[in-house]
Protein backbone atom coordinates (compact mmCIF):
# COMPACT_ATOMS: atom_id res chain seq x y z
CA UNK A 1 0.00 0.00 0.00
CA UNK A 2 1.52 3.76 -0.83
CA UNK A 3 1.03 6.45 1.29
CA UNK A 4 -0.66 9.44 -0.49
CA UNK A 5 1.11 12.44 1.32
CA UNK A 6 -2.09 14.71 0.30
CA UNK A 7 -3.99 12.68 2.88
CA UNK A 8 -2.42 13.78 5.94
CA UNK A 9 -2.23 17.72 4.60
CA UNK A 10 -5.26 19.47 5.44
CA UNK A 11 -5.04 18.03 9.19
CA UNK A 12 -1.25 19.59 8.80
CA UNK A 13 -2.32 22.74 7.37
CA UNK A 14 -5.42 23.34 9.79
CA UNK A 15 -2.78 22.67 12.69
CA UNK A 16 -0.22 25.06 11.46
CA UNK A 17 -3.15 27.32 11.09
CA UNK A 18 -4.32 26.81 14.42
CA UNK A 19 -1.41 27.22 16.09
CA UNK A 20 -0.48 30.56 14.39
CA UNK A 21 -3.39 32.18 15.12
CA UNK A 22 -3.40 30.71 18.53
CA UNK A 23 0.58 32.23 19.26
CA UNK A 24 -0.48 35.33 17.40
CA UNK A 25 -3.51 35.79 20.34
CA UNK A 26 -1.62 34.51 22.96
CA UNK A 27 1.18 37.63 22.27
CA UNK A 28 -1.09 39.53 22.30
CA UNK A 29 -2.89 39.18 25.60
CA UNK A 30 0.27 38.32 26.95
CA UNK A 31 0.78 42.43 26.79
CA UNK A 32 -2.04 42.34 29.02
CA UNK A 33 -1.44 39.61 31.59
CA UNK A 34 -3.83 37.34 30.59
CA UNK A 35 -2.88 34.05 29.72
CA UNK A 36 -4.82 32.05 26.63
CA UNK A 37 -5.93 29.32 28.32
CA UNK A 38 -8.04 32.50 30.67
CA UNK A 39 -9.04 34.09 27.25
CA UNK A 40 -10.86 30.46 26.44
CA UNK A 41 -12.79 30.62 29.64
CA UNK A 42 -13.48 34.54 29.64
CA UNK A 43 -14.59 33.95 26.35
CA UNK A 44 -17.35 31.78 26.76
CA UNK A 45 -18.36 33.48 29.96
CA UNK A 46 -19.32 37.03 28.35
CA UNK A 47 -21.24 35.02 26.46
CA UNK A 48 -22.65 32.84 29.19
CA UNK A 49 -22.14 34.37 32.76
CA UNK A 50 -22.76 31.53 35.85
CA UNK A 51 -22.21 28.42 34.58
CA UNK A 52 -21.03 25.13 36.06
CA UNK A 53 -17.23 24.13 36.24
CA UNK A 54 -18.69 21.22 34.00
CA UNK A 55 -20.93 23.42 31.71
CA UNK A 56 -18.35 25.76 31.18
CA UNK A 57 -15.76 22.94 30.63
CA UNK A 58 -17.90 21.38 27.61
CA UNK A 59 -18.38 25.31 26.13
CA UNK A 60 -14.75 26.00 26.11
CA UNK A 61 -14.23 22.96 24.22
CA UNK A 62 -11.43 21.98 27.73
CA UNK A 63 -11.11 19.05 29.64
CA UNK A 64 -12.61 19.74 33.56
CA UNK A 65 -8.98 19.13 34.97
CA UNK A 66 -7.93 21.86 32.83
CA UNK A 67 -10.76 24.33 33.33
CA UNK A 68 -10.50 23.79 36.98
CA UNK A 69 -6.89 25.31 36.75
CA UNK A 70 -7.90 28.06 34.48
CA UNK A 71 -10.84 29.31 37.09
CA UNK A 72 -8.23 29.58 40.18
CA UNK A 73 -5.82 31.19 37.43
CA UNK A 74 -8.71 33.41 36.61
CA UNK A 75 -10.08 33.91 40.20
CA UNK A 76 -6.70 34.91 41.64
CA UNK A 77 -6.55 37.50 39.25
CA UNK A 78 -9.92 38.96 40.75
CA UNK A 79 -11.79 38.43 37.25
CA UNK A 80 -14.15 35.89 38.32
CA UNK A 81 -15.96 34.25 41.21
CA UNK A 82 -17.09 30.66 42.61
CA UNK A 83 -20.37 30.10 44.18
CA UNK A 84 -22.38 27.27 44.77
CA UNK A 85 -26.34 27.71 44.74
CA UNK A 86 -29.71 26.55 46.11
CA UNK A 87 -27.23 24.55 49.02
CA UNK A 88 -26.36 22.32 46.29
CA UNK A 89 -22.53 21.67 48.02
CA UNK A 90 -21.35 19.53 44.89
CA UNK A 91 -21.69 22.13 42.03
CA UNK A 92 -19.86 25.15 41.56
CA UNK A 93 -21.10 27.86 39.44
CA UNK A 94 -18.42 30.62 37.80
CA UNK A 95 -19.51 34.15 37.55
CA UNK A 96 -17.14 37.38 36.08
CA UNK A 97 -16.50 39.73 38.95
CA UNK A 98 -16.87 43.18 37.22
CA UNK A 99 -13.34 43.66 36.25
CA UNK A 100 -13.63 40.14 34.73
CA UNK A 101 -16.73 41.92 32.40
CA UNK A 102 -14.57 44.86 31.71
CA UNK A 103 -12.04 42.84 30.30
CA UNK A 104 -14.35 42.14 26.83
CA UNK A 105 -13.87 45.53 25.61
CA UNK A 106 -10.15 45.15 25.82
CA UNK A 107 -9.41 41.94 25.00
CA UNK A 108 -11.93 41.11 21.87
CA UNK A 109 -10.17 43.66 19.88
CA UNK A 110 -6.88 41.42 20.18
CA UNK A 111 -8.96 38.84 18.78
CA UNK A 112 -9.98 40.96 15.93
CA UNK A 113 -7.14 42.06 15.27
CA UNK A 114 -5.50 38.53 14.66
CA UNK A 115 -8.30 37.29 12.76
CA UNK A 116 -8.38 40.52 10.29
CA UNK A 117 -3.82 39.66 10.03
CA UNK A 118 -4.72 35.97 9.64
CA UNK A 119 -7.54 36.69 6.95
CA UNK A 120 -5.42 39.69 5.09
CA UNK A 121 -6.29 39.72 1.51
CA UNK A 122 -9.13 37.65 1.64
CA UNK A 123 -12.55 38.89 -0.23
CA UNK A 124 -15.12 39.22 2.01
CA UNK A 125 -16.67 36.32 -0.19
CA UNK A 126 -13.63 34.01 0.76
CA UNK A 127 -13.75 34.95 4.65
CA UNK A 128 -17.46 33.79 4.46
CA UNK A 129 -16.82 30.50 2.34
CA UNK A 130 -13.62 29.56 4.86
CA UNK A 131 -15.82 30.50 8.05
CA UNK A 132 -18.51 28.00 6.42
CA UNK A 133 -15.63 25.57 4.97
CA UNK A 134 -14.21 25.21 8.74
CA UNK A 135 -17.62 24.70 9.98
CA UNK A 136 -18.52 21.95 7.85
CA UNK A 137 -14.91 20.29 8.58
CA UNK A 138 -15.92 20.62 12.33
CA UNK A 139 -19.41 18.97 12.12
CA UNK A 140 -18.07 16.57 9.92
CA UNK A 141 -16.11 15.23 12.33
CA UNK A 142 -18.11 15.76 15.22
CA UNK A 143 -20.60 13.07 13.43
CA UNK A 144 -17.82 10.47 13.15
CA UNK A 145 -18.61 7.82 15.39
């Protein structure tokens, strides 16, 4: 049997891609003293204030282990808070503080900013077919048993 080399060179090339937009980000809110794997859970709480360690886990697309880490990170930094509700002693809910809200307005530009770089001399109609390309390429393989 030969090994086609094409096979393997879309995973390659939507790693390297990944990972350069992912370094770009990361310098960037490094200026800031935020750490990426905080920007993943910030993220998805502007979105979504007060969810579960486990909800918020399964939004950020992180393993619980590694979203527990990021809250403490996150919570030493004075950006968000623990609570547990209705005496329910098992589940803890994570909620921004409002420093942890003010951070959107300073942080989501960085995003921009490396998404416009990433996507420079694009077409407008290009951005939109990648955006819906990538999607696809995620479903697809979010059906694969």
């Amino acid at each position: 049997m030969t090994h086609d080399p094409e096979i393997d060179r879309i995973a390659h090339l939507l790693k390297l891609a990944s990972k350069a937009t992912a370094r770009a980000l990361q310098d960037r809110l490094a200026t800031r003293g935020i750490a990426y794997g905080h920007w993943t859970i910030l993220r998805v709480l502007w979105r979504e204030d007060g969810l579960s360690v486990t909800e918020l886990s399964h939004r950020a697309g992180v393993a619980k282990p590694a979203t527990v880490t990021a809250v403490q990170g996150i919570e030493r930094l004075g950006f968000v808070s623990r609570s547990r509700r209705n005496g329910d002693q098992k589940t803890v809910y994570i909620s921004l503080t409002p420093s942890g809200r003010g951070l959107e307005d300073d942080l989501i530009p960085l995003a921009l900013e490396v998404n416009e770089l990433a996507l420079r001399g694009f077409r407008e109609t290009q951005k939109q077919s990648l955006r819906k390309m990538l999607s696809s390429v995620i479903d697809n393989l979010k059906a694969d048993p």
